[in-house]
Protein backbone atom coordinates (compact mmCIF):
# COMPACT_ATOMS: atom_id res chain seq x y z
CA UNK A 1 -10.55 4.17 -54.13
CA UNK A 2 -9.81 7.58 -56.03
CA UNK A 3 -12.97 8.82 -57.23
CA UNK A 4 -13.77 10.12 -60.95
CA UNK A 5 -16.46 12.01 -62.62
CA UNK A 6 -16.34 12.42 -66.26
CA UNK A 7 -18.64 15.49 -67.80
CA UNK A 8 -18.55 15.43 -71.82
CA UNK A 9 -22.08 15.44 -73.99
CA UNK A 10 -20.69 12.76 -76.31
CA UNK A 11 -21.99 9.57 -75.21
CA UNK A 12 -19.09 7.85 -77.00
CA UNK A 13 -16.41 9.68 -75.16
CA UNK A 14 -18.17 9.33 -71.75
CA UNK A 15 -18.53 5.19 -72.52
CA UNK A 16 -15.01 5.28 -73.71
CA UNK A 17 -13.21 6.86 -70.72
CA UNK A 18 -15.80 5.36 -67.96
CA UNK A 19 -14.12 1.55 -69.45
CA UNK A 20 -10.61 2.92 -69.26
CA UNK A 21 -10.67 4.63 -66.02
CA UNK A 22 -12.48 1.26 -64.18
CA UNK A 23 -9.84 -1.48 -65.65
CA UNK A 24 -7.15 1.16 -64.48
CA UNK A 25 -8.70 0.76 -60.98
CA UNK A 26 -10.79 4.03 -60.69
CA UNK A 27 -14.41 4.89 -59.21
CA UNK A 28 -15.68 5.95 -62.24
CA UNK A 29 -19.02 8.32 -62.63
CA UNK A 30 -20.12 9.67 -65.78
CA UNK A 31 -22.59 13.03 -66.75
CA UNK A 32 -23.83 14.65 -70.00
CA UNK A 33 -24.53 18.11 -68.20
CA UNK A 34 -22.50 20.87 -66.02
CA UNK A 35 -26.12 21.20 -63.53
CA UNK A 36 -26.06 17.65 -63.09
CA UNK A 37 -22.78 17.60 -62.51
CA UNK A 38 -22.70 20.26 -59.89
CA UNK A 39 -25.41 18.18 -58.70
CA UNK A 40 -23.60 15.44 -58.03
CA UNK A 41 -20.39 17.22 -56.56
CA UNK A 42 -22.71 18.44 -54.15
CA UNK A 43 -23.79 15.13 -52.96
CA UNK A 44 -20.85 13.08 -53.14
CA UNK A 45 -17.28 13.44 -52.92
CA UNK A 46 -14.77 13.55 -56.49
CA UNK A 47 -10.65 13.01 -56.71
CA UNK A 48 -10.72 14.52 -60.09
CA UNK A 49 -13.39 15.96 -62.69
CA UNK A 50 -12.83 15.66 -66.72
CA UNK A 51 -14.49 18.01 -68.07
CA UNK A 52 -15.67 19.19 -71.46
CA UNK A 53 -15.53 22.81 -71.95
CA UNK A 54 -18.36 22.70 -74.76
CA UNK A 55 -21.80 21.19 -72.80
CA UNK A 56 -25.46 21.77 -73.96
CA UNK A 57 -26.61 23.51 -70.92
CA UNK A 58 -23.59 25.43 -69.82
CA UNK A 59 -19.90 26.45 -71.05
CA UNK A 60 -17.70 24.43 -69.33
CA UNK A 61 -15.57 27.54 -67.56
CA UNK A 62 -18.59 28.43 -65.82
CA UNK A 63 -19.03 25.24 -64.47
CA UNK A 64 -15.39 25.13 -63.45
CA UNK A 65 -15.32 28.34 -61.56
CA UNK A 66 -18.90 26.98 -60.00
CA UNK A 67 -16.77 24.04 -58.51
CA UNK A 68 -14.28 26.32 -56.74
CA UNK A 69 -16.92 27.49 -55.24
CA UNK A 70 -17.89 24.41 -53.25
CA UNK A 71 -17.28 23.14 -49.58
CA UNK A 72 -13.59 23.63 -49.53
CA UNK A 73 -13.17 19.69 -48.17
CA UNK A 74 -15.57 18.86 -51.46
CA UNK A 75 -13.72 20.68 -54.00
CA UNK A 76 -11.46 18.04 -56.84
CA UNK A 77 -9.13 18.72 -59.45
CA UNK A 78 -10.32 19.28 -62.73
CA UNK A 79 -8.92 18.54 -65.77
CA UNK A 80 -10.51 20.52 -68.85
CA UNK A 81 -10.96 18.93 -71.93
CA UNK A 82 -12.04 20.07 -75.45
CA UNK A 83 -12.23 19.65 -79.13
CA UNK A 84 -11.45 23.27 -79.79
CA UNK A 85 -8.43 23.97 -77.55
CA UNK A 86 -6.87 27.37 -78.04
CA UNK A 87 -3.93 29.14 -75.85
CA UNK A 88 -6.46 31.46 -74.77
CA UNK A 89 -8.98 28.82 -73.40
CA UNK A 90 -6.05 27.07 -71.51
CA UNK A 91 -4.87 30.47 -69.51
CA UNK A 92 -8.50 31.07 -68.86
CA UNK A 93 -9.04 27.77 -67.36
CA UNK A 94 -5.49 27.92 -65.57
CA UNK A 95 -6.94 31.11 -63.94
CA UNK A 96 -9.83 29.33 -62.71
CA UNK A 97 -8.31 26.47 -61.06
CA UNK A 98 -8.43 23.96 -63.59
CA UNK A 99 -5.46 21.59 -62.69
CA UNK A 100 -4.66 20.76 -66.44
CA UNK A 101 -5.60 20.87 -70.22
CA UNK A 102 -6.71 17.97 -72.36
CA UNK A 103 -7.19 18.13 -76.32
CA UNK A 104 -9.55 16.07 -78.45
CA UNK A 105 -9.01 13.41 -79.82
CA UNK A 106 -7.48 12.24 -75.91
CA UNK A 107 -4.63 10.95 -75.73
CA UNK A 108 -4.63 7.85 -73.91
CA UNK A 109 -1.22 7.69 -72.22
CA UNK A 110 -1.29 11.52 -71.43
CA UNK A 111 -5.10 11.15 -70.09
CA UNK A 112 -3.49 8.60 -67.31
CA UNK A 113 -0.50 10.57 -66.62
CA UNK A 114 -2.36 13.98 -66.27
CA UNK A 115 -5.16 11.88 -64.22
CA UNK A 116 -2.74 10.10 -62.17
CA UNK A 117 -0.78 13.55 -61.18
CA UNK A 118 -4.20 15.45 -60.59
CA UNK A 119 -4.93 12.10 -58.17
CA UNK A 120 -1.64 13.42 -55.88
CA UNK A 121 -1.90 16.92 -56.33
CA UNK A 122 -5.41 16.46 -54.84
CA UNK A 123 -3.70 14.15 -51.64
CA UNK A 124 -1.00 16.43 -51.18
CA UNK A 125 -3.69 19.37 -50.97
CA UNK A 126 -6.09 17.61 -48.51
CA UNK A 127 -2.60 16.36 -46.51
CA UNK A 128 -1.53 20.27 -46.30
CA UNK A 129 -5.10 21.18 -45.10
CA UNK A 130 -5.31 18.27 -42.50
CA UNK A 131 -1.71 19.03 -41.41
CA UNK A 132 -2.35 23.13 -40.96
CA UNK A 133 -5.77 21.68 -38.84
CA UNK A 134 -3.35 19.61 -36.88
CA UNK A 135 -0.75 22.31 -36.39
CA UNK A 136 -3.82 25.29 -35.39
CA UNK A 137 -5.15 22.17 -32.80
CA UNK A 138 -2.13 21.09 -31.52
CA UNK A 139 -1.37 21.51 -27.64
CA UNK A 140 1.55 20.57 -25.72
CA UNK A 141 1.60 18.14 -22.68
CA UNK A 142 2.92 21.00 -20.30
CA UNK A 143 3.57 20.01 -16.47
CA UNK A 144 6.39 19.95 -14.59
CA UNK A 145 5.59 17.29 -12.08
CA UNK A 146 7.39 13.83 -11.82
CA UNK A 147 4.50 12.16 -13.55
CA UNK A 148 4.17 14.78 -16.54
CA UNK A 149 8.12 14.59 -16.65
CA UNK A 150 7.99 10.51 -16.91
CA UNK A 151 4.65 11.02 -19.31
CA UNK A 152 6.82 12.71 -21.74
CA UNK A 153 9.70 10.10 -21.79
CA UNK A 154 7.47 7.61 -22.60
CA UNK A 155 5.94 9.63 -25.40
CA UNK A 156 9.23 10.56 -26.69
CA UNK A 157 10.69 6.89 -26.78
CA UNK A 158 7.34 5.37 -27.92
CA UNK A 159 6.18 7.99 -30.77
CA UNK A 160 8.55 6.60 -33.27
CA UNK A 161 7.38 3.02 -33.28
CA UNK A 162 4.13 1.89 -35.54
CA UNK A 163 3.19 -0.08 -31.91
CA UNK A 164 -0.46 0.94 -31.18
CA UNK A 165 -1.14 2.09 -27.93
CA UNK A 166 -3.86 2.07 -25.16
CA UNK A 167 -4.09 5.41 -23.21
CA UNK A 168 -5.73 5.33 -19.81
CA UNK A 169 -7.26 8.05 -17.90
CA UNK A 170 -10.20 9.88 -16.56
CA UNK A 171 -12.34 11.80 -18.18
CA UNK A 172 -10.99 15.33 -18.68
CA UNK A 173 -7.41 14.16 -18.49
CA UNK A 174 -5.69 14.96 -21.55
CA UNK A 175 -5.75 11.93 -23.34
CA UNK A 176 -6.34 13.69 -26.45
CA UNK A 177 -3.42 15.75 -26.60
CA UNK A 178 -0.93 12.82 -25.71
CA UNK A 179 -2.14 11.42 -28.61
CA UNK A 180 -1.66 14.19 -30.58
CA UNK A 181 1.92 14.41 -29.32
CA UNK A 182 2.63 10.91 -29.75
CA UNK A 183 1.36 11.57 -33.97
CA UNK A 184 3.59 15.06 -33.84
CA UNK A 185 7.01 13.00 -32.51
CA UNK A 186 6.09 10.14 -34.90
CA UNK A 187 7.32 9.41 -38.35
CA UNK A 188 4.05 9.67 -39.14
CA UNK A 189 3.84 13.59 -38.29
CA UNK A 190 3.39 14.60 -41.96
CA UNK A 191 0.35 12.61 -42.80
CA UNK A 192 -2.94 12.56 -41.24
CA UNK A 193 -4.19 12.66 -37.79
CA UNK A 194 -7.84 11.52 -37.52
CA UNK A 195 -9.58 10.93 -34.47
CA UNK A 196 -12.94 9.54 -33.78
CA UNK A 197 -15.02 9.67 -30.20
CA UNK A 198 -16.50 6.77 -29.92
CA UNK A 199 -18.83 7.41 -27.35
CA UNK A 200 -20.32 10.07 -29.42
CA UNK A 201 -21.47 8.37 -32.23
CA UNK A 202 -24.85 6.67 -32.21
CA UNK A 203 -24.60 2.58 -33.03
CA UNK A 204 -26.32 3.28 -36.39
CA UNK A 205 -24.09 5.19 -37.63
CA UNK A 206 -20.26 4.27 -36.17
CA UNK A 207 -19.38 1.31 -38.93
CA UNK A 208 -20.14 4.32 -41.33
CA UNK A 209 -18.33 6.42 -39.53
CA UNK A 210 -15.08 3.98 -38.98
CA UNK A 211 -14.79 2.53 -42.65
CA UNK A 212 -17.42 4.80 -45.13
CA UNK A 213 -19.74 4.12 -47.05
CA UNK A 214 -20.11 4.15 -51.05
CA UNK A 215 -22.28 5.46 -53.58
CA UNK A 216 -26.16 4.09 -52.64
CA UNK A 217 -25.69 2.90 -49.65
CA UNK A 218 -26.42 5.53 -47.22
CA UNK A 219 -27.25 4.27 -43.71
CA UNK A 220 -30.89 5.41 -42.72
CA UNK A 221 -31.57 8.49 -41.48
CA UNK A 222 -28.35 9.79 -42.83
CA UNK A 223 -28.84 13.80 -44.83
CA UNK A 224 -25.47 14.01 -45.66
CA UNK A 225 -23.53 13.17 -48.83
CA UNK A 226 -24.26 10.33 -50.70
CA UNK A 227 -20.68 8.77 -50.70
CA UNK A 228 -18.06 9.12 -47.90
CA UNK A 229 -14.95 8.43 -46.39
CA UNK A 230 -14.48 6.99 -43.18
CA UNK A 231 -11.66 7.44 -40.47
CA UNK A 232 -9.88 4.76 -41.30
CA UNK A 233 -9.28 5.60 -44.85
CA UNK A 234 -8.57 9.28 -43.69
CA UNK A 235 -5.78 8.18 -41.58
CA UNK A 236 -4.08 6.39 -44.24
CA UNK A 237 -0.39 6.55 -43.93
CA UNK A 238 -1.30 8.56 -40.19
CA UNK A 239 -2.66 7.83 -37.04
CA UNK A 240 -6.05 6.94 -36.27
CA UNK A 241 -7.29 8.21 -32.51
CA UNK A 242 -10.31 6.29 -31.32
CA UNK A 243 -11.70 8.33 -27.84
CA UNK A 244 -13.64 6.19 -25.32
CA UNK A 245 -12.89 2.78 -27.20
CA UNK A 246 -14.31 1.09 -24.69
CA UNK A 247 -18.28 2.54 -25.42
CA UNK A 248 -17.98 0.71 -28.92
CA UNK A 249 -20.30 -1.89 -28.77
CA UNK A 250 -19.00 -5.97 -29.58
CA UNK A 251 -20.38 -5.92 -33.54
CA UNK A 252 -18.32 -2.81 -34.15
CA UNK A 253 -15.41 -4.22 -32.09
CA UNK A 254 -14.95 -7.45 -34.06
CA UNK A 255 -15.05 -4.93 -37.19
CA UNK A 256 -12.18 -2.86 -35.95
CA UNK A 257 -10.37 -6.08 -34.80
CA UNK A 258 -10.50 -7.39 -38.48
CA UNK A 259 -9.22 -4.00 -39.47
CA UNK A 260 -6.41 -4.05 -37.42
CA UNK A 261 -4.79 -7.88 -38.00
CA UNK A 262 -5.84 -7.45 -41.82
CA UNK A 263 -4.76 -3.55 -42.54
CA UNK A 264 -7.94 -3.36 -44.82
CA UNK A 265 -11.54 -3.19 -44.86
CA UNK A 266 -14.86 -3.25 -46.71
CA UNK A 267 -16.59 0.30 -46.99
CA UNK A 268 -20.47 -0.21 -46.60
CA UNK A 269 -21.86 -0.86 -50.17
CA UNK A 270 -18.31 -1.42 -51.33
CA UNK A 271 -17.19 -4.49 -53.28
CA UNK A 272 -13.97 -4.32 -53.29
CA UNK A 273 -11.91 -4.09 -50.05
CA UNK A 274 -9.63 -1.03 -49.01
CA UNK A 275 -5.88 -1.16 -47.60
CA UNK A 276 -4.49 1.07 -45.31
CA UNK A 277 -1.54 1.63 -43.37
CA UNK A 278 -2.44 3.27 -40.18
CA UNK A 279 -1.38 3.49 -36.52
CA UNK A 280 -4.00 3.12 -33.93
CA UNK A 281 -3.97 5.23 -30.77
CA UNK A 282 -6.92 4.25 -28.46
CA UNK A 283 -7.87 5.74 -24.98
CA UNK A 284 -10.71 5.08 -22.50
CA UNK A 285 -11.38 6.01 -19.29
CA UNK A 286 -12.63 2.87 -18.20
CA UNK A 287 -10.71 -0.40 -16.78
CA UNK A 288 -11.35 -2.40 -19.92
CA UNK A 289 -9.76 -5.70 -18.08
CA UNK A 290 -13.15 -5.15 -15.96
CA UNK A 291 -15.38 -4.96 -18.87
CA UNK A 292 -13.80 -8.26 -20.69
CA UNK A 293 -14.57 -9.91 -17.19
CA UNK A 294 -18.14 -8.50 -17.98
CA UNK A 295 -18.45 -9.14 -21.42
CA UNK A 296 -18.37 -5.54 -22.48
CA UNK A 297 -15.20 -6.20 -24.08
CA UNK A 298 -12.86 -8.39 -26.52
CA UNK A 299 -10.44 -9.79 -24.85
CA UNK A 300 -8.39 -10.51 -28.24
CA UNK A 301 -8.90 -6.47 -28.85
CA UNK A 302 -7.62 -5.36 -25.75
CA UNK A 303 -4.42 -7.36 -26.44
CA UNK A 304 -3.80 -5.82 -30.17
CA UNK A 305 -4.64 -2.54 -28.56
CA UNK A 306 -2.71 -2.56 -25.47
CA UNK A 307 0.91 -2.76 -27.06
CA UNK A 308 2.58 0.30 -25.56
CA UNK A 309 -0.20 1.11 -22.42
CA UNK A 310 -0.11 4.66 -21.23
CA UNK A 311 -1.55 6.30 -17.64
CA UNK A 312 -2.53 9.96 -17.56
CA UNK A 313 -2.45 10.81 -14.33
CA UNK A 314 -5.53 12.88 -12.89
CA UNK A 315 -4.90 16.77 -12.20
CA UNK A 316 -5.46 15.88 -8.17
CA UNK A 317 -2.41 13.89 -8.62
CA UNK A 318 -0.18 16.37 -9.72
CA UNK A 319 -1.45 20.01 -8.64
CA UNK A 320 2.15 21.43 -8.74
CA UNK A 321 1.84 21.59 -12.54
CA UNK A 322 -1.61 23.86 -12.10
CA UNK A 323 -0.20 27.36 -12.10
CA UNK A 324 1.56 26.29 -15.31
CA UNK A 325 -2.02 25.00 -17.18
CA UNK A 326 -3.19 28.38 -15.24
CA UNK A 327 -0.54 30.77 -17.52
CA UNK A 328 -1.18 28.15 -20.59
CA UNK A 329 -4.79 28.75 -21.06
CA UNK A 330 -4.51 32.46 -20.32
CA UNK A 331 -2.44 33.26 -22.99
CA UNK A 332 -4.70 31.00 -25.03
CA UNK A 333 -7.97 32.27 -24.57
CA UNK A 334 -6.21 36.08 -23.35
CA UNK A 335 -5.65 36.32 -27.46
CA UNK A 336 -8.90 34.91 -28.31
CA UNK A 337 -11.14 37.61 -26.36
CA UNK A 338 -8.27 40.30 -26.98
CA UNK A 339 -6.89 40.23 -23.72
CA UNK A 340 -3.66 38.68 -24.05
CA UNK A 341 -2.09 40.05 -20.97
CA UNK A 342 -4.40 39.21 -17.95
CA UNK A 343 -2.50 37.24 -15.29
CA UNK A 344 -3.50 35.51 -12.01
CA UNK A 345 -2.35 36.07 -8.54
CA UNK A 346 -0.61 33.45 -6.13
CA UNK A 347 -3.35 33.90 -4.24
CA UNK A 348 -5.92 33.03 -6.74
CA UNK A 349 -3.28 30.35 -7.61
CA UNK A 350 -3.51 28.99 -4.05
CA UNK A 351 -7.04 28.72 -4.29
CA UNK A 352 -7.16 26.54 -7.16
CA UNK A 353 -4.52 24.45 -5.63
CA UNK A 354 -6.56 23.23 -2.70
CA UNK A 355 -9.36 22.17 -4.82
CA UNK A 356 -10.22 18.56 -6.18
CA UNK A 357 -10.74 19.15 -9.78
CA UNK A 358 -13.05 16.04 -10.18
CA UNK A 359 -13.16 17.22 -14.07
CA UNK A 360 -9.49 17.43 -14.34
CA UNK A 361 -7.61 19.78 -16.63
CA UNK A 362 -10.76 19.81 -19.13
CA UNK A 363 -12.75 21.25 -15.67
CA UNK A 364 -9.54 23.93 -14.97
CA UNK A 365 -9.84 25.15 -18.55
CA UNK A 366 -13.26 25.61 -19.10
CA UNK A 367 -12.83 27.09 -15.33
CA UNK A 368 -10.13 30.14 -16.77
CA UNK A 369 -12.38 30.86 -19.92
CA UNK A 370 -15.43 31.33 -17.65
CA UNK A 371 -13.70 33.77 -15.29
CA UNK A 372 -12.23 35.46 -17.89
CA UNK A 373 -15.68 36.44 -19.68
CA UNK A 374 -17.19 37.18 -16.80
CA UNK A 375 -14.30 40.02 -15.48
CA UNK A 376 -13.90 41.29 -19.08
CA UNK A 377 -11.89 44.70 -17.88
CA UNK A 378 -10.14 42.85 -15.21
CA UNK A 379 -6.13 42.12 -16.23
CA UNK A 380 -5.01 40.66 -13.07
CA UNK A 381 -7.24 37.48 -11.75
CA UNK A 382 -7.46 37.83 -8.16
CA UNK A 383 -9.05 35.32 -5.60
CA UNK A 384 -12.19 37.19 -5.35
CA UNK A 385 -13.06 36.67 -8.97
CA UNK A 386 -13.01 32.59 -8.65
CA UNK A 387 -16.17 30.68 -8.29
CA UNK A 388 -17.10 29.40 -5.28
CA UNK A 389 -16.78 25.88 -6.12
CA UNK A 390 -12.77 25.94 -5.86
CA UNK A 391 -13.28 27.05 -2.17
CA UNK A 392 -14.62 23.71 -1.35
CA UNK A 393 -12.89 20.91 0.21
CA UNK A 394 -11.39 17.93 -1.36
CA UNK A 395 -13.49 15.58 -0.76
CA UNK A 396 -12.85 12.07 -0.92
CA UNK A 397 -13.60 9.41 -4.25
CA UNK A 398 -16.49 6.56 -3.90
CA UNK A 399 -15.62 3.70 -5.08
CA UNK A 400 -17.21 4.72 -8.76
CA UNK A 401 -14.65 7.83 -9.03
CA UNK A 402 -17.38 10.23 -8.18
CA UNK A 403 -16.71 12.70 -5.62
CA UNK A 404 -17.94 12.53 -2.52
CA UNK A 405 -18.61 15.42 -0.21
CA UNK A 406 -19.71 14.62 2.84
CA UNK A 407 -17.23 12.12 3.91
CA UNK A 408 -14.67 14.87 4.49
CA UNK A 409 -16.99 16.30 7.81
CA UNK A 410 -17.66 14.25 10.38
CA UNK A 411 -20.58 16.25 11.09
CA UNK A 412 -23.37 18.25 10.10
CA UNK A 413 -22.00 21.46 11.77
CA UNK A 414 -18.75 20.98 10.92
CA UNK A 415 -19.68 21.11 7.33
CA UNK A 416 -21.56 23.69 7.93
CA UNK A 417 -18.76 25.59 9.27
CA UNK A 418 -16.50 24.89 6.75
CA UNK A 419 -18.80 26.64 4.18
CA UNK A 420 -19.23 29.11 5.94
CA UNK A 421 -15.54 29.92 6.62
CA UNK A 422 -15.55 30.11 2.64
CA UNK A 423 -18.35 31.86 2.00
CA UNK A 424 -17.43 34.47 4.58
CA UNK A 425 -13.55 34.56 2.85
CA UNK A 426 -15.10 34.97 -0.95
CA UNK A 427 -17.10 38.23 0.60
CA UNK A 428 -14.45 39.36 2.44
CA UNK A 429 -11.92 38.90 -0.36
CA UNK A 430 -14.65 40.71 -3.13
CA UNK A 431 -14.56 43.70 -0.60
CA UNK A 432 -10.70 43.75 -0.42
CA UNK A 433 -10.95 42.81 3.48
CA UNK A 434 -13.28 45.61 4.88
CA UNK A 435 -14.99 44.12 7.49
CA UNK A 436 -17.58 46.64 7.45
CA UNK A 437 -18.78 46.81 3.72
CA UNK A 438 -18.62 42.85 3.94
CA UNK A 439 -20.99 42.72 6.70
CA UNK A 440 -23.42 44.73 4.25
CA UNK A 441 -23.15 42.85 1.83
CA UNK A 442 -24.11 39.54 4.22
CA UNK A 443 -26.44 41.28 5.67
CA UNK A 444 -25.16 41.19 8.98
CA UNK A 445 -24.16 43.66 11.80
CA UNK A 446 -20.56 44.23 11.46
CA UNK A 447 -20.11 43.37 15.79
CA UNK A 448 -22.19 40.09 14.41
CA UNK A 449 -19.94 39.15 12.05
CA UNK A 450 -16.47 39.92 13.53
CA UNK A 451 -18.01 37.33 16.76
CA UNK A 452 -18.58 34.76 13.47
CA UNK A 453 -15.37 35.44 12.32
CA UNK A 454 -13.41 34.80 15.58
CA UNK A 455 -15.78 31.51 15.84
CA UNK A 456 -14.57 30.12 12.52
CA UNK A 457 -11.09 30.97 12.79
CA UNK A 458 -10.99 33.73 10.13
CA UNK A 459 -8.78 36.85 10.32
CA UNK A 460 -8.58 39.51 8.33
CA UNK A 461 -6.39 42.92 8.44
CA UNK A 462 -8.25 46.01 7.79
């Protein structure tokens, strides 16, 4: 509901418009003075002020250019109004933002129309805003591999439907960004995308979070603004993203489920329900068909969310498309830490091919940021400059999806080997193969060390 607050000193005016504005189906608040005015800006959220430009405790300009000033996602339209309007006045206030100038005695019909068209010039700002946000965040879902390839088709022939879908994957995955591609293919791309993790909101706090809350009923604990928006009404006419839907707990489930078959809600405190039009996208990493079997889950959820089901495959699944992520996220954080042309060998490439990547493409990413700040003059990422992690073996998955190391050696010593065959390549590879200066560094004798060498298999060409 589009929110007004109406600033004049006359008590007759502000009774007069506050009746109006509520038959006409607005959120109406009314003040006498600019500083409690400003007050309440700052605690609450406004569509559109009216306000007088002759108040007892401040001229009315002032206040205005006091507004711009506020939390960019905070600031309304205002609409100046005043008994003593002059061509001077109006530039003055046009300078300073105001979206419109109102004379006394108001115009009824006018008062709506200019209201009304400050109402969509403030949704067509906040749409521009959340659309730059969505073009500054937006990835794409690069890989070359069979399953990125087939990933894509599905996006591409699925995006353009309102059918809600149900993306699966581990953590780390990418599930994110597919939903973010899905919105940006979608007729939807214009208007919001909203997103929402789930996991990461306390139980408190996530009906709040999902559908708002109005004007005196703030959930305990809460130090924010007195009135807010939820997700759901953000996403209007978008797409609403709900991460790790499957952490939501079974109160806040049948909430959403009502949302969904009804296309409207009740904000908390709010008498009056809300309708929206919104796509759901939901992801999890979890096998929600085992949690409804539990009783984790609704199994009358699962079916409204699980129209169009989509499978992110896990980076060990498809390491062909790594050197690709590799180049990606260079260029990416290369221009964020002023570096924009650093590259990585085939060698170094290699390397990262043979490991797991238990954390997936999240794990690779924060992986090339790390290495980067810690070789800051380096342009050219070479093996030696990769943590010793990615030198490890595969391992193998338990049964939870947790990695497993020491099923891979069938022994103590042969694990031990095998670390050792690393460790002693990493050294060897951060003194650009001089066995001598390697053996130094180990602390070994370099005859000592070319006998473990020709133990563990290594070579190495001086």
């Amino acid at each position: 509901m589009n929110h007004v607050l109406i600033v004049d000193d006359e008590a007759e005016i502000r009774e007069s418009l506050e009746s109006i504005l509520r038959e006409e189906g607005y959120l109406v608040t009314a003040s006498a003075t600019a500083a409690e005015a400003l007050e309440l800006l700052r605690d609450a959220a406004y569509d559109v002020v009216l306000l007088d430009i002759w108040l007892p405790d401040r001229d009315g300009l002032e206040a205005l250019a006091e507004i711009r000033t506020l939390d960019r996602a905070n600031v309304p339209e205002v609409v100046i109004i005043s008994g003593h309007g002059t061509i001077e006045a109006a530039v003055r206030a046009t300078k300073l933002g105001a979206y419109d100038f109102l004379e006394k005695p108001l115009s009824l019909d006018r008062t709506l129309i200019v209201l009304k068209n400050a109402m969509k010039a403030r949704q067509m700002r906040e749409d521009n805003e959340e659309f730059s946000r969505q073009l500054a965040a937006k990835g794409t879902v690069t890989g070359q591999s069979v399953p990125m390839k087939a990933l894509r088709q599905q996006i591409k022939l699925m995006a353009p439907t309102n059918g809600r879908v149900l993306i699966y994957g581990e953590s780390g995955t990418g599930k994110e960004l597919i939903g973010r591609a899905m919105h940006a293919e979608s007729l939807r791309r214009e208007r919001p995308f909203v997103e929402l993790n789930c996991a990461a909101i306390p139980e408190d706090y996530i009906e709040s979070e999902l559908f708002g809350y109005r004007h005196g009923a703030v959930p305990a604990g809460t130090s924010g603004p007195l009135e807010k928006k939820g997700t759901f009404e953000r996403a209007d006419g978008g797409t609403l993203f709900l991460d790790e839907v499957g952490d939501m707990s079974l109160k806040t489930q049948a909430k959403v489920l009502r949302a969904l078959d009804e296309q409207r809600f009740l904000p908390v405190g709010a008498s009056h329900p809300i309708h929206v039009d919104v796509r759901v996208i939901a992801a999890t990493n979890k096998d929600l068909e085992e949690e409804i079997a539990r009783g984790n889950f609704r199994e009358d959820l699962f079916y409204r969310l699980n129209v169009i089901p989509f499978f992110v495959p896990p980076l060990r699944d498809r390491k062909e498309d790594i050197p690709l992520l590799v180049k990606e996220f260079l260029q990416q954080f290369g221009q964020q830490y002023g570096r924009p042309h650093v590259e990585m060998t085939e060698d170094a490439l290699a390397a990262l091919r043979q490991y797991h990547w238990p954390g997936n493409v999240r794990e690779l990413r924060n992986l090339v940021e790390r290495v980067l700040i810690l070789n800051p003059k380096t342009q050219r990422i070479e093996r030696k400059h990769l943590p010793m992690l990615v030198y490890r073996g595969p391992g193998k998955l338990t049964e939870s999806g947790r990695l497993n190391r020491g099923e891979e050696f069938s022994s103590l010593l042969e694990a031990r080997e095998a670390y050792e065959r690393d460790y002693i390549l990493k050294k060897l590879d951060e003194n650009h193969g001089n066995v001598s200066r390697t053996a130094e560094s180990l602390g070994l004798e370099r005859s000592h060390l070319y006998r473990k060498m020709k133990t563990l298999g290594v070579s190495v060409k001086e």
